[in-house]
Protein backbone atom coordinates (compact mmCIF):
# COMPACT_ATOMS: atom_id res chain seq x y z
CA UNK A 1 0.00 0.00 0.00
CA UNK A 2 2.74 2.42 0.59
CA UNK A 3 4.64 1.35 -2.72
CA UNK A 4 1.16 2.40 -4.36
CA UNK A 5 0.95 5.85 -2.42
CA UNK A 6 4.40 6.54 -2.61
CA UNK A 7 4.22 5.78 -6.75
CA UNK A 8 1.25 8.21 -6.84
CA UNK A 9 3.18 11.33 -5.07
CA UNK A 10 6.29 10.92 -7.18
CA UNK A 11 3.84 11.00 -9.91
CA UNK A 12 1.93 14.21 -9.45
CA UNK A 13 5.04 15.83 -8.57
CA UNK A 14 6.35 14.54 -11.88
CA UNK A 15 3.49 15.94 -13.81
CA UNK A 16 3.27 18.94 -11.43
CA UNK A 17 7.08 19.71 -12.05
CA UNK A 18 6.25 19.29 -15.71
CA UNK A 19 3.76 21.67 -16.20
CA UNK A 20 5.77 24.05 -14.69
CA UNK A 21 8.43 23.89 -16.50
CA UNK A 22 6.57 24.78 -19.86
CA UNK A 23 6.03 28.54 -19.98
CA UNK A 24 2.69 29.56 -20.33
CA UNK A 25 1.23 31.20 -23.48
CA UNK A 26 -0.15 34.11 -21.95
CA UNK A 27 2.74 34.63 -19.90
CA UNK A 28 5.00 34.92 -22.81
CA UNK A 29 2.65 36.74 -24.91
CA UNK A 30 3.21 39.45 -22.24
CA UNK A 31 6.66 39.20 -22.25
CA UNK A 32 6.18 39.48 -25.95
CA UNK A 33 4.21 42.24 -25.46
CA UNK A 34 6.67 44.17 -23.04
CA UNK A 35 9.17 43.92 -25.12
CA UNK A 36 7.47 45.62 -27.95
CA UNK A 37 6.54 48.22 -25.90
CA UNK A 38 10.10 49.04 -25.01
CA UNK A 39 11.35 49.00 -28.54
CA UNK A 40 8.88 51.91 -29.16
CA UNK A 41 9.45 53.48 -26.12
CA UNK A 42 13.22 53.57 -27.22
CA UNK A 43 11.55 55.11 -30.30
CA UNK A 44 9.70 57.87 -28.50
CA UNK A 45 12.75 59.07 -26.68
CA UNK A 46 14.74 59.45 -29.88
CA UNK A 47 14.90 62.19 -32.15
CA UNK A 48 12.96 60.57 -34.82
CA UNK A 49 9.62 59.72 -33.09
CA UNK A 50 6.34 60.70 -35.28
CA UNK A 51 2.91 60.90 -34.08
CA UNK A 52 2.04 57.43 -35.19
CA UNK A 53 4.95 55.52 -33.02
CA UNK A 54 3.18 58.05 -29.97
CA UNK A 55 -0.01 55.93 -31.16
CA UNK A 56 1.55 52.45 -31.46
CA UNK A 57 2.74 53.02 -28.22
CA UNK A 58 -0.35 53.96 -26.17
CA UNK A 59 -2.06 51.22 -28.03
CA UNK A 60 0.79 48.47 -27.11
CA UNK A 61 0.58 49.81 -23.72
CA UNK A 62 -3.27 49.57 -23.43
CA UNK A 63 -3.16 45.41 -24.76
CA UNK A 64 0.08 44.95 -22.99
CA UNK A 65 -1.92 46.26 -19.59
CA UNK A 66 -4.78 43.77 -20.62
CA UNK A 67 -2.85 40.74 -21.06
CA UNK A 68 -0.28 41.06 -18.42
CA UNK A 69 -2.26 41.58 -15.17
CA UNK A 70 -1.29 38.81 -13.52
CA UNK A 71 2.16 39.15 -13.79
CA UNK A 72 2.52 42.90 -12.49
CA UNK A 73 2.71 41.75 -9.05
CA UNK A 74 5.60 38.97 -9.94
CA UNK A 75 8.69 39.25 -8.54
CA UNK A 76 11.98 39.98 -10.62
CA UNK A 77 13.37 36.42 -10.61
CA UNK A 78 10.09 35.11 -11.84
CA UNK A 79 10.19 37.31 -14.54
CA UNK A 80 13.58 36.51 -15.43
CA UNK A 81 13.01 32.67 -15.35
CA UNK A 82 10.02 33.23 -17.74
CA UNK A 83 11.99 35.41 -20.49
CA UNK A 84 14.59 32.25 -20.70
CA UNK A 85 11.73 30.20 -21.06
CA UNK A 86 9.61 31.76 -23.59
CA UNK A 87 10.94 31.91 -27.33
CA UNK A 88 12.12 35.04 -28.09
């Protein structure tokens, strides 16, 4: 019986450590996301800007706001971990 339960545990923690290790969708869409919104900040704050990148930006700002709530409160290291794990 506690072969059985002890086969189960390692198990879950198998799948468990599994599923964690694959970087979620949304998670890198963000990161996606944030990294967008950087390049055209970096745009903004050059000499070039036009009113269109000011536009681009408040609009990848706005969808990177929707799709990245839940990682705002992340700490720094989590964030790290997840931009080696998404595909850049």
């Amino acid at each position: 019986m506690s072969l059985i339960k002890l086969s189960i545990s390692f198990l879950a923690s198998a799948a468990l450590l599994s599923a964690c290790s694959q970087p979620d969708q949304a998670q890198c869409a963000c990161l996606k996301q944030a990294q967008k919104v950087n390049h055209l900040s970096e745009v903004i704050w050059s000499a070039t800007a036009t009113h269109q990148d000011t536009i681009l930006l408040k609009q990848a700002l706005e969808k990177k706001e929707s799709i990245c709530k839940e990682l705002v409160q992340s700490a720094p290291d989590v964030l790290q971990q997840l931009k080696e794990a998404c595909p850049q």
